[in-house]
N, C-alpha and C. Protein backbone atom coordinates (compact mmCIF):
# COMPACT_ATOMS: atom_id res chain seq x y z
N UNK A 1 -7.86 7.43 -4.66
CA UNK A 1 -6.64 6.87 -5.23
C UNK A 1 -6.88 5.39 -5.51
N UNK A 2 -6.46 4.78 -6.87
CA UNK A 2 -6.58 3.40 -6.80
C UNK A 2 -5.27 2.97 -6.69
N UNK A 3 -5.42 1.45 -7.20
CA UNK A 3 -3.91 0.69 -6.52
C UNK A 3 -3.04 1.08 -7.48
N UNK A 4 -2.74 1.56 -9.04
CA UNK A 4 -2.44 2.21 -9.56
C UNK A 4 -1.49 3.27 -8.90
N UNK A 5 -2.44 4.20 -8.34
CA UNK A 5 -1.93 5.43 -8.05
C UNK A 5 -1.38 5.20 -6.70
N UNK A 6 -1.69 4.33 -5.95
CA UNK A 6 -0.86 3.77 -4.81
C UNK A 6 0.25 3.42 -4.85
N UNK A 7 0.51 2.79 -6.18
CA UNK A 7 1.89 2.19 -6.25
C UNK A 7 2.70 3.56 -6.95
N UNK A 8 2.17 4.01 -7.58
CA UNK A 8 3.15 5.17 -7.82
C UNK A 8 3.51 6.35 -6.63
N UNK A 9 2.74 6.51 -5.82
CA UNK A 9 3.40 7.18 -4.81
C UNK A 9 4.04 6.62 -3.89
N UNK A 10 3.66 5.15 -3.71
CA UNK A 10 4.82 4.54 -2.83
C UNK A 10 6.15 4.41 -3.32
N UNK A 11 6.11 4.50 -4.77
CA UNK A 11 7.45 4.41 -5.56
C UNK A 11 8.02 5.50 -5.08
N UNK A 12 7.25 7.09 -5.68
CA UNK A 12 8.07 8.10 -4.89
C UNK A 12 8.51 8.28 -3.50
N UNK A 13 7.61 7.33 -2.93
CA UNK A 13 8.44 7.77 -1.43
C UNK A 13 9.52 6.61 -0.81
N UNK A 14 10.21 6.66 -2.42
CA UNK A 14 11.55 5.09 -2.46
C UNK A 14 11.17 3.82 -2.13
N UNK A 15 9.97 3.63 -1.99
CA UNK A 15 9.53 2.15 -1.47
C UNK A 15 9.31 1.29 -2.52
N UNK A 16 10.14 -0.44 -2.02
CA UNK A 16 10.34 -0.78 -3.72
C UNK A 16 8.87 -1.64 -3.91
N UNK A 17 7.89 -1.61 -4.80
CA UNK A 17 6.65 -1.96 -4.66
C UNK A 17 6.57 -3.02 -6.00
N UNK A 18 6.09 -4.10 -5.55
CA UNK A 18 6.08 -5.02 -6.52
C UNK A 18 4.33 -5.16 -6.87
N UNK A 19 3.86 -5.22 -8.01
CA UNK A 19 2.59 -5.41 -8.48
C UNK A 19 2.16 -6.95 -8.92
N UNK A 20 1.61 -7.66 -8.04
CA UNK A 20 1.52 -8.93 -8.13
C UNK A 20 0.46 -9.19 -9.33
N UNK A 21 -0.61 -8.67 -9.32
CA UNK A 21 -1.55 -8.54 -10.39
C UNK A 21 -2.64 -7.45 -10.38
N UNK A 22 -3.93 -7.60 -10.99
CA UNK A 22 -4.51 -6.18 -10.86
C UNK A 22 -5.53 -6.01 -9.57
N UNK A 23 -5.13 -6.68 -8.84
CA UNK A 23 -5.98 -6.22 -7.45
C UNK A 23 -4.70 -6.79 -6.00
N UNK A 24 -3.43 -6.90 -6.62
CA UNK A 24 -2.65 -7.03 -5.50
C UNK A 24 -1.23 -6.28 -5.83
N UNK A 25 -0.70 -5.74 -4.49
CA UNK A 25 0.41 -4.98 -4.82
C UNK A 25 1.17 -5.36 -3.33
N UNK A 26 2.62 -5.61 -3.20
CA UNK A 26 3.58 -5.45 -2.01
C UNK A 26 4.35 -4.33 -2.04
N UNK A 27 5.30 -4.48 -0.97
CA UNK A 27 6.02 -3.35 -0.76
C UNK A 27 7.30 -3.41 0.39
N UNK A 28 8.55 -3.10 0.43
CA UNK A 28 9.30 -2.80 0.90
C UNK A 28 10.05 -2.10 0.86
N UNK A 29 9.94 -1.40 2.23
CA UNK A 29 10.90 -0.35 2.79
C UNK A 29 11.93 0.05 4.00
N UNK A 30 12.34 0.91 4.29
CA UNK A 30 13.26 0.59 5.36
C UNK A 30 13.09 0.31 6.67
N UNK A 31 13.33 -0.91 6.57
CA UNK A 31 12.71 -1.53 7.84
C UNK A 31 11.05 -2.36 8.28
N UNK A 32 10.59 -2.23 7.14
CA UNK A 32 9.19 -2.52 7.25
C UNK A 32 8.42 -3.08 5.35
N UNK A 33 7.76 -3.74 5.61
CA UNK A 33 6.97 -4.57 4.70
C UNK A 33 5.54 -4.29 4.37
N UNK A 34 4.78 -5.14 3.46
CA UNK A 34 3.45 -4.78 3.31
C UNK A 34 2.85 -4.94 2.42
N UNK A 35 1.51 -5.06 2.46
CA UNK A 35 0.92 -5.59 1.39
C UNK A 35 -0.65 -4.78 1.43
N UNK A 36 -0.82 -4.77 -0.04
CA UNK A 36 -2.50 -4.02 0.08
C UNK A 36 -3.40 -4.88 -1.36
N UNK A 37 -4.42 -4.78 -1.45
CA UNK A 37 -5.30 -6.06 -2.07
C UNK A 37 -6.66 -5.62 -2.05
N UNK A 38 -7.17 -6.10 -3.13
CA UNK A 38 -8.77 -5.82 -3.20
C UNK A 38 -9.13 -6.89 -3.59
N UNK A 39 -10.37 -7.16 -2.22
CA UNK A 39 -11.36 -8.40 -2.49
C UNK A 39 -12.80 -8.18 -2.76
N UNK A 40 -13.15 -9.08 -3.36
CA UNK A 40 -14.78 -8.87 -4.13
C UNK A 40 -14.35 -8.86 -5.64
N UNK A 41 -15.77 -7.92 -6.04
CA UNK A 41 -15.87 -7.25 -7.25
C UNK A 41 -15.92 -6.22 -7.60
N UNK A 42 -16.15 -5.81 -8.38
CA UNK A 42 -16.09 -4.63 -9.09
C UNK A 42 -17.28 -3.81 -8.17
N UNK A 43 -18.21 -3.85 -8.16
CA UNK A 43 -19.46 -3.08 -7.31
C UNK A 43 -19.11 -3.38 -5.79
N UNK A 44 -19.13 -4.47 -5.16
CA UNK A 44 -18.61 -4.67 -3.83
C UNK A 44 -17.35 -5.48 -3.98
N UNK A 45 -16.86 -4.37 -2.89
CA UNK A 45 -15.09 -4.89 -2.64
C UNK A 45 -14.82 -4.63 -1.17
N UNK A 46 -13.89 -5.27 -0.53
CA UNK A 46 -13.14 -4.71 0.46
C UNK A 46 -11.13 -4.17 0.26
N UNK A 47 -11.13 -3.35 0.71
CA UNK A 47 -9.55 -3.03 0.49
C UNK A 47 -9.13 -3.44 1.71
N UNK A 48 -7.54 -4.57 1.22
CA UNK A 48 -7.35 -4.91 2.77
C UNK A 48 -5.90 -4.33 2.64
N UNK A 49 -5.38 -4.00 3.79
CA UNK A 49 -4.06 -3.95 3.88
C UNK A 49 -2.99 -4.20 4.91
N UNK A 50 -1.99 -5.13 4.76
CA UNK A 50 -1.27 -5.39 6.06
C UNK A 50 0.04 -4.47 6.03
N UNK A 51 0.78 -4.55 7.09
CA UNK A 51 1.97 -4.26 7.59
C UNK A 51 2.70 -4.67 8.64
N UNK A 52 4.03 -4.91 7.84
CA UNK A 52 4.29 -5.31 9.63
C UNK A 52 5.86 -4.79 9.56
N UNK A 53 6.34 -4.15 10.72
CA UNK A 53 7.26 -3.11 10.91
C UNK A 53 8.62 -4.05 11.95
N UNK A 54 9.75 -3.95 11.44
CA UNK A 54 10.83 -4.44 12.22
C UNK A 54 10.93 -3.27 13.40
N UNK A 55 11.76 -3.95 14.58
CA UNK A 55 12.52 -3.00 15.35
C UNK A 55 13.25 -1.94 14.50
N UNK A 56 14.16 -2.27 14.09
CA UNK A 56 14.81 -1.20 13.53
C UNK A 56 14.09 -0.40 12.01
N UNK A 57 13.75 0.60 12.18
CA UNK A 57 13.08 1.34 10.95
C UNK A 57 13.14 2.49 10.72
N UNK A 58 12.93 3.15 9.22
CA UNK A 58 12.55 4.60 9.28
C UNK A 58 11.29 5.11 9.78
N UNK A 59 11.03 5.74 10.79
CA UNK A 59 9.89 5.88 11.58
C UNK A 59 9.26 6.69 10.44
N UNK A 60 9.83 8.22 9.98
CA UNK A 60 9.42 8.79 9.23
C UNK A 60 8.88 7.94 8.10
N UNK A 61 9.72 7.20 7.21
CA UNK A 61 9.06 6.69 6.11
C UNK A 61 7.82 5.69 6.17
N UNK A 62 8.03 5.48 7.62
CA UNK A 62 6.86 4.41 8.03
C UNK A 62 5.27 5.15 8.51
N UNK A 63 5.56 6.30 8.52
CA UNK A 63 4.32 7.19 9.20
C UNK A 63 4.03 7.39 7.95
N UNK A 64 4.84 7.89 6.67
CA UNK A 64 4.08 8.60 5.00
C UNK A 64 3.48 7.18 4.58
N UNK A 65 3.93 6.10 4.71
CA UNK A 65 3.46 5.28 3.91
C UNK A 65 2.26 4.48 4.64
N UNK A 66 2.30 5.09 5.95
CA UNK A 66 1.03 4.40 6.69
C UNK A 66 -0.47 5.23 6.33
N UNK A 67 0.35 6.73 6.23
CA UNK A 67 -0.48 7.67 5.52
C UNK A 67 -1.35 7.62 4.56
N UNK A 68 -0.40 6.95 3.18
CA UNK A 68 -0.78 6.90 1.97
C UNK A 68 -1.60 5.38 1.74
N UNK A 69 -1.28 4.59 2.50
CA UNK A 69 -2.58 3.47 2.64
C UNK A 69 -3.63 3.65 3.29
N UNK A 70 -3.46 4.43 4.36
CA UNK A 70 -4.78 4.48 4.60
C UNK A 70 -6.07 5.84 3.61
N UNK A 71 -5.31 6.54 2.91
CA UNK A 71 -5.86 7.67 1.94
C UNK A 71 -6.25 6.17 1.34
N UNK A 72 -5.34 5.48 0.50
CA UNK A 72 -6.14 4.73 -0.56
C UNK A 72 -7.11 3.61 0.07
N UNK A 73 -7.27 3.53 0.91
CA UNK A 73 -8.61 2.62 1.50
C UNK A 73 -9.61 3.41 1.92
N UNK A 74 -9.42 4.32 2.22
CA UNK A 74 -10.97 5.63 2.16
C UNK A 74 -11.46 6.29 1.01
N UNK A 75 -10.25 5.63 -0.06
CA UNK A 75 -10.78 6.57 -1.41
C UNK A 75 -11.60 5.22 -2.31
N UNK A 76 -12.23 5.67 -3.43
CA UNK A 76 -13.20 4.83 -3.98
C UNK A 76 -12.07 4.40 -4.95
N UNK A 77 -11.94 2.94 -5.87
CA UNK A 77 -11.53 2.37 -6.69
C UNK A 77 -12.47 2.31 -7.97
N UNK A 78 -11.41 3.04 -8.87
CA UNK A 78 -11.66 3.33 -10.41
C UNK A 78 -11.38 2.24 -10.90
């Protein structure tokens, strides 16, 4: 999955995801924040990604979307 396709499934899973440029994307959802990013180049990169979760949250929505970042940091970037 690239950041592309990251941001579109975080969309589906209601999370409002802002695309900062073409190797950075945020995100907020209920109760919790986040950010994912690619550093380097094109041949070597690292995918980084933070989060950081309030007390009060959707646990559920916070487990799919912990899900779906970590799929897109094990998958290769197109």
């Amino acid at each position: 999955m690239n950041l592309k396709g990251l941001k579109i499934t975080l969309k589906n899973q209601k999370v409002v995801v802002t695309q900062l440029n073409s190797y950075k994307l945020r995100f907020v959802g209920d109760g919790f924040a986040g950010e994912c990013e690619l550093l380097g180049g094109k041949k070597l990169y690292t995918k980084l990604a933070r989060m950081s979760v309030n007390s009060e949250h959707n646990h559920e929505q916070v487990l799919r979307v912990q899900e779906l970042v970590n799929e897109w940091q094990r998958s290769e970037e197109k």
